[in-house]
Protein backbone atom coordinates (compact mmCIF):
# COMPACT_ATOMS: atom_id res chain seq x y z
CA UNK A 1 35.42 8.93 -10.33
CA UNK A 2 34.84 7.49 -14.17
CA UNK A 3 38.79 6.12 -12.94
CA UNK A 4 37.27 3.52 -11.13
CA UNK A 5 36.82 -0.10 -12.39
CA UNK A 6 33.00 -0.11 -11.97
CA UNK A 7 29.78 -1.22 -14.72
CA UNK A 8 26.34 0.23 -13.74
CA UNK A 9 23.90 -2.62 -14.44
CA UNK A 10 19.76 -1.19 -15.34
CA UNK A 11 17.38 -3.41 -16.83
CA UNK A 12 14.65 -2.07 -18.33
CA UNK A 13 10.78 -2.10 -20.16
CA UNK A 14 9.18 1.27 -20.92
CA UNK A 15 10.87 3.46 -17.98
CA UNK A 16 11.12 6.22 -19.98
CA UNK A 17 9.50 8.10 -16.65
CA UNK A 18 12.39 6.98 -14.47
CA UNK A 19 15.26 6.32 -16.76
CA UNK A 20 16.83 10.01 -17.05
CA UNK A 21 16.74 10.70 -13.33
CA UNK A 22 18.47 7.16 -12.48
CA UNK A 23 21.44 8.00 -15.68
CA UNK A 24 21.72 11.79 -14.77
CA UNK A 25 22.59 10.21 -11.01
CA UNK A 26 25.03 8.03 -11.76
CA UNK A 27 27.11 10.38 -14.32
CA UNK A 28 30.39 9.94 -14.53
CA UNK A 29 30.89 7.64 -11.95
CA UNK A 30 31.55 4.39 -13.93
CA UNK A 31 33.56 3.21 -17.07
CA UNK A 32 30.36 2.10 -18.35
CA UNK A 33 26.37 1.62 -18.32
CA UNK A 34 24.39 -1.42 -19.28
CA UNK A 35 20.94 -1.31 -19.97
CA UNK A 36 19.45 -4.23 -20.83
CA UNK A 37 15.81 -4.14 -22.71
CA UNK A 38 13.07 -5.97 -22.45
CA UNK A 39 11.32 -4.63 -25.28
CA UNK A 40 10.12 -0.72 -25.06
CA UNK A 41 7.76 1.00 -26.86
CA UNK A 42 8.30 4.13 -25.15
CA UNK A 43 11.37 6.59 -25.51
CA UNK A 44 13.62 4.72 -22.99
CA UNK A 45 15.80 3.76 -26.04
CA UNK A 46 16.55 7.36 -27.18
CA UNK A 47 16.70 8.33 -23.19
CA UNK A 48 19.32 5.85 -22.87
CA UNK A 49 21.37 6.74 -25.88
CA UNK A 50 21.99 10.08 -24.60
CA UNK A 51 24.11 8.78 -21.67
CA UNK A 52 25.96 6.71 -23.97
CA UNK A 53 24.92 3.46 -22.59
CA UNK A 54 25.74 -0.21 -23.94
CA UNK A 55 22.26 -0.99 -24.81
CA UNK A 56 21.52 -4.74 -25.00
CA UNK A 57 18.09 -6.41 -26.02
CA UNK A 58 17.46 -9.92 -23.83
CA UNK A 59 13.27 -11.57 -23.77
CA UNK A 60 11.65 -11.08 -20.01
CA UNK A 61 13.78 -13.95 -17.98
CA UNK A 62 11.71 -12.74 -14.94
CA UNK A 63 12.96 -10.07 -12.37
CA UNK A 64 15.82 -11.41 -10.93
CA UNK A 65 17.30 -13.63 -14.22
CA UNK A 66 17.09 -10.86 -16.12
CA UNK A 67 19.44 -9.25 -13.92
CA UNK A 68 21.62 -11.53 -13.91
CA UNK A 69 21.98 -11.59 -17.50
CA UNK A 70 22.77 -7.71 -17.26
CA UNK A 71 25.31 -8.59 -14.48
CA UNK A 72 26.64 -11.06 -16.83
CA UNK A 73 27.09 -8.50 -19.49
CA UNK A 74 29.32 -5.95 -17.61
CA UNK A 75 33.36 -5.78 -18.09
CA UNK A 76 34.29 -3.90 -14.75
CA UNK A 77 35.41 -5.71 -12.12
CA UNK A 78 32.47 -3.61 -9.94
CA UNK A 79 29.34 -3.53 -10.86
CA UNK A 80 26.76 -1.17 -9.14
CA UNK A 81 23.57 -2.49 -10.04
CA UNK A 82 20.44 -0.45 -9.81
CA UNK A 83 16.94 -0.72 -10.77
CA UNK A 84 15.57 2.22 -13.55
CA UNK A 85 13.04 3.72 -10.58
CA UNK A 86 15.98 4.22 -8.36
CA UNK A 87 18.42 7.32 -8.06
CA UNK A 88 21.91 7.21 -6.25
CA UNK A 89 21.96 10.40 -4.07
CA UNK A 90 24.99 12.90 -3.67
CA UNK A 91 25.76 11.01 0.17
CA UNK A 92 25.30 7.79 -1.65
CA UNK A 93 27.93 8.94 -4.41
CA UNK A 94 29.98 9.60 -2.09
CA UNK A 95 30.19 6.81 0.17
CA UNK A 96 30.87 5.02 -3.27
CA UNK A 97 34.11 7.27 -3.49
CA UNK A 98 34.83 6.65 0.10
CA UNK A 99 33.87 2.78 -0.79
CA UNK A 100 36.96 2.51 -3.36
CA UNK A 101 39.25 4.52 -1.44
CA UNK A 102 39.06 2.69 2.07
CA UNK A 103 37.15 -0.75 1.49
CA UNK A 104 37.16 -2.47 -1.43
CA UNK A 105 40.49 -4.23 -1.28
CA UNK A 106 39.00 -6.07 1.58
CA UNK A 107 35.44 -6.44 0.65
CA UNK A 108 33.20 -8.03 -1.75
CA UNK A 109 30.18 -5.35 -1.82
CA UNK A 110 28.62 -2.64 -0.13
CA UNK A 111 24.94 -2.47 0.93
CA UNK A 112 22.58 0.94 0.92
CA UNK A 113 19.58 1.50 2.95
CA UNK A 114 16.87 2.50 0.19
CA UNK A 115 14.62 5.25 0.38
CA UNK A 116 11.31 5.61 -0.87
CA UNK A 117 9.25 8.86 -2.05
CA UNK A 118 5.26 7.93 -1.33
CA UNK A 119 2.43 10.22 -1.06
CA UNK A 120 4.42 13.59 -1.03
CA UNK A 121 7.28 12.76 1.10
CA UNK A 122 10.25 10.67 1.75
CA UNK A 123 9.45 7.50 4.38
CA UNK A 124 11.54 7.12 7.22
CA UNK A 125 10.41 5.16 9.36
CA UNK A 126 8.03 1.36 9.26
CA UNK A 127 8.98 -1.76 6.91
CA UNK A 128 9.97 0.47 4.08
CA UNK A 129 12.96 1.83 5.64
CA UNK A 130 15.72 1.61 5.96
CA UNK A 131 15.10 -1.57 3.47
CA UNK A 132 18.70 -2.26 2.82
CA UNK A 133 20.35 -2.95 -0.47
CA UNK A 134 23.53 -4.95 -1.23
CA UNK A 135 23.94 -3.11 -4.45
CA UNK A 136 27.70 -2.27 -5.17
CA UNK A 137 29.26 -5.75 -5.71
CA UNK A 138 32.82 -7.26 -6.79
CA UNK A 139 31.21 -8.92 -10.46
CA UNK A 140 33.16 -11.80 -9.86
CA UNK A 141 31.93 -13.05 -6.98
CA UNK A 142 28.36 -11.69 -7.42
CA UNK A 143 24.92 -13.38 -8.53
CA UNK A 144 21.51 -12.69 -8.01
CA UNK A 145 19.52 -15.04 -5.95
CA UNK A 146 15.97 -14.79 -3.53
CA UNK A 147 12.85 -15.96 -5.04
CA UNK A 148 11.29 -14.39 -8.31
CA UNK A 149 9.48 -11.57 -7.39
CA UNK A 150 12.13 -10.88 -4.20
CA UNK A 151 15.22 -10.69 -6.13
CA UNK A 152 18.17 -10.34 -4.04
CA UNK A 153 22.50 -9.69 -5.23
CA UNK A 154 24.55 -12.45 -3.08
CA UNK A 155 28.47 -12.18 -2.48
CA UNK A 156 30.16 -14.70 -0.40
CA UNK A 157 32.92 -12.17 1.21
CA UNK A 158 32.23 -8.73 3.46
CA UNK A 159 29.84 -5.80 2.75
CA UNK A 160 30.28 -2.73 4.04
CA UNK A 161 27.42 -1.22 5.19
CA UNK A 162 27.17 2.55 4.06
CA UNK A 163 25.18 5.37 5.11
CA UNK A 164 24.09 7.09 1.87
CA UNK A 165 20.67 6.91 0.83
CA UNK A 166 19.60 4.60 -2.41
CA UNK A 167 16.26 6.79 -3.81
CA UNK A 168 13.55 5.08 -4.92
CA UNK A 169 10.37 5.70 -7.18
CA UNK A 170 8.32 2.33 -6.88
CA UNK A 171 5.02 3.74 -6.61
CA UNK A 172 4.24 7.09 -7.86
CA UNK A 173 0.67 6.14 -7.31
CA UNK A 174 -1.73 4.08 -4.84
CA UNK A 175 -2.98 2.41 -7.67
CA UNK A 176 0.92 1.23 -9.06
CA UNK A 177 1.10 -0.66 -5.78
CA UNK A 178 -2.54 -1.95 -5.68
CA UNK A 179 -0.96 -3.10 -9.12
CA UNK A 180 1.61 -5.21 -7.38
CA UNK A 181 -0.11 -7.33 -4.90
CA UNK A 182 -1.96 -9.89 -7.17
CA UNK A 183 1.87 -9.93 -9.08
CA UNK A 184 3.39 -11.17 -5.77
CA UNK A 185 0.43 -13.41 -4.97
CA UNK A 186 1.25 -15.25 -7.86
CA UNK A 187 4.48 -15.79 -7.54
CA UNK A 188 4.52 -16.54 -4.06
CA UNK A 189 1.95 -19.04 -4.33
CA UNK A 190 3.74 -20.68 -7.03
CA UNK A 191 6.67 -21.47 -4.23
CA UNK A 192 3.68 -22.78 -2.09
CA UNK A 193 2.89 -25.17 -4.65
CA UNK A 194 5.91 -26.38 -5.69
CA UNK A 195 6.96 -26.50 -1.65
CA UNK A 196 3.71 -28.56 -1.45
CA UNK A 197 2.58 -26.27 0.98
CA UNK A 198 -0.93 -27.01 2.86
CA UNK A 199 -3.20 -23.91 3.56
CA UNK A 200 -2.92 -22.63 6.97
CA UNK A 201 -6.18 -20.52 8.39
CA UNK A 202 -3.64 -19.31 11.22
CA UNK A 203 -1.00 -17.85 8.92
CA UNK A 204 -3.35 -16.01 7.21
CA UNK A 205 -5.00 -14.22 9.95
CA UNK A 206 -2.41 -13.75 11.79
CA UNK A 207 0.58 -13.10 9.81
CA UNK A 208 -0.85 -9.96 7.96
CA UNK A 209 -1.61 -8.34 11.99
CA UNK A 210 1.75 -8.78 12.88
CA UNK A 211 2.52 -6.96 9.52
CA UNK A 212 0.64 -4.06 10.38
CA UNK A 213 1.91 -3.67 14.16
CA UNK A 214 5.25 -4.41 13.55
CA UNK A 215 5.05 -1.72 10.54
CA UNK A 216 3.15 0.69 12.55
CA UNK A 217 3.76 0.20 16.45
CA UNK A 218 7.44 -1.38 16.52
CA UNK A 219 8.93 -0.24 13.79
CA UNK A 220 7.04 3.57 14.16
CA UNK A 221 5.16 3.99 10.73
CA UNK A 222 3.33 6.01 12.64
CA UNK A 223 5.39 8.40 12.38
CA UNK A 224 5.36 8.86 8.59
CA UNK A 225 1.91 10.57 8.83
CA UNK A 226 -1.22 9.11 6.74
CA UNK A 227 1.35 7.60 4.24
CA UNK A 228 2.62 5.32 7.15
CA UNK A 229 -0.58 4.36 7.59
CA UNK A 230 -1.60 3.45 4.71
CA UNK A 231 1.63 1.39 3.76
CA UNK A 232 0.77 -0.68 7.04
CA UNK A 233 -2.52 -1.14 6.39
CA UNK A 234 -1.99 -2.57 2.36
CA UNK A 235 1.48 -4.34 3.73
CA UNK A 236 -1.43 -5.67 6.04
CA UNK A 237 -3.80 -6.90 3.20
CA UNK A 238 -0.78 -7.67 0.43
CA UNK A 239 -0.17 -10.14 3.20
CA UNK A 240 -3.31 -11.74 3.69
CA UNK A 241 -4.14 -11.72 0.27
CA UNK A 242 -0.79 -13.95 -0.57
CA UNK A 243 -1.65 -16.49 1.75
CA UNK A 244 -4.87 -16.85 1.48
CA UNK A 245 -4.15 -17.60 -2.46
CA UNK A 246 -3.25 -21.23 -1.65
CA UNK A 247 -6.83 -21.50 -0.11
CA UNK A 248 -7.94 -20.48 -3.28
CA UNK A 249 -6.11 -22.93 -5.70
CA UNK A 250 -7.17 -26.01 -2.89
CA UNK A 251 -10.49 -25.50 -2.66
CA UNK A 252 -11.55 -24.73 -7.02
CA UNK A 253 -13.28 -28.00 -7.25
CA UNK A 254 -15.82 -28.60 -9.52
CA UNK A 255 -19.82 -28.10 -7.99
CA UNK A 256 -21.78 -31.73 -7.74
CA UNK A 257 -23.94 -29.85 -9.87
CA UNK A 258 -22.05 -28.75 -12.24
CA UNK A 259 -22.58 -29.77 -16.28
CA UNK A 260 -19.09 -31.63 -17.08
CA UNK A 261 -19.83 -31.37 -21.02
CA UNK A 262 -19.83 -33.59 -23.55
CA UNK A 263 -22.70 -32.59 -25.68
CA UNK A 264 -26.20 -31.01 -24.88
């Protein structure tokens, strides 16, 4: 498969816990691998130069301009991009053989459904699957778009829509996604604000219940055991906690009471 015009795009800060599985998955399928840095501390440099990678060092842009500035960086006309937490399994390989073979003359990417390992297990079922992935894109016509913290790869031609699995790693721990929510608050409520969004008390009770039934009831979370319910439940609160931020920011004014300096 290394015959095949294709750059793998990772970027990367102190993944020396994902970084080998993600390279040892994606071995000799491309003509090369570009890891762009961040800044480690950890061994995700030497992990790295054992798979022969194009290393490149670029500042934090932010989640989604930092990949494109990887994307930027490859030479293949195909570029596969992948995140260092994630793992391209065998039936994912090989729809990526089957991809070049049949497709790609008339198509401008191919999209994965992505798989997560939480708790113990794979999950199957709820919002986190099958979360779909345009991932395998013609560089060319490819950029990265969405918001910040919800990156997104956009091509303006056909995707084929493939079978195999992407694997991911997000959250090896409650605590890593705990991690995550006031990160997303942020972000999201700095769209709100620059949208000049107004608070809405409706939005934020309701929104994060139709979260948790849609996750749990419709889309049968249920089914993934205890995980499944608790991804529903903190989708649930993730939710409520983002939009009740803007409530936050409106209502930080100053107590009547309160001294305003100027000297004792």
């Amino acid at each position: 498969m290394s015959s095949f015009p294709l750059s793998i795009s990772v970027i990367t800060r102190n993944e020396a816990s994902n970084l080998e599985r993600c390279l040892a998955s994606v071995a000799g399928l491309a003509g090369e691998i570009v890891v762009m840095d961040s800044g480690s501390t950890d061994a995700t440099a030497e992990i790295a130069a054992r798979h022969g990678v194009r290393w490149l060092h670029q500042d934090w842009l932010g989640y989604r301009d930092q990949k494109q500035a990887a994307l930027e960086q490859c030479t293949q006309p195909w570029v596969l991009a992948l995140d260092a937490d994630e793992e391209v399994s065998p039936a994912m390989r090989q729809d990526i053989l089957t991809f070049f073979e049949q497709h790609a003359s008339r198509h401008d990417g191919a999209s994965f459904p992505r798989k997560v390992w939480f708790l113990g297990r794979w999950i199957t079922h709820g919002d986190w699957y099958p979360d779909r992935k345009l991932r395998l894109v013609r560089r060319e016509r490819a950029r990265w778009g969405g918001s910040p913290e919800h990156d997104k790869l956009e091509v303006p031609g056909a995707v084929q829509a493939c079978a195999g699995d992407l694997h991911h790693f997000s959250f090896p721990t409650m605590a890593r996604y705990v991690e995550k929510i006031n990160i997303f608050a942020d972000e999201y409520l700095k769209r709100q604000l620059a949208e000049g969004k107004q608070w809405s008390p409706a939005a934020t009770l309701f929104r994060p219940a139709w979260r948790f039934v849609r996750a749990y009831v419709l889309r049968r979370g249920f089914l993934d055991g205890f995980p499944g319910l608790w991804i529903a439940w903190s989708t649930a609160y993730q939710t409520f906690v983002r939009h009740s931020r803007l409530y936050e920011h409106q209502h930080q004014g100053r107590p009547l009471d309160e001294p305003r300096g100027g000297g004792v």
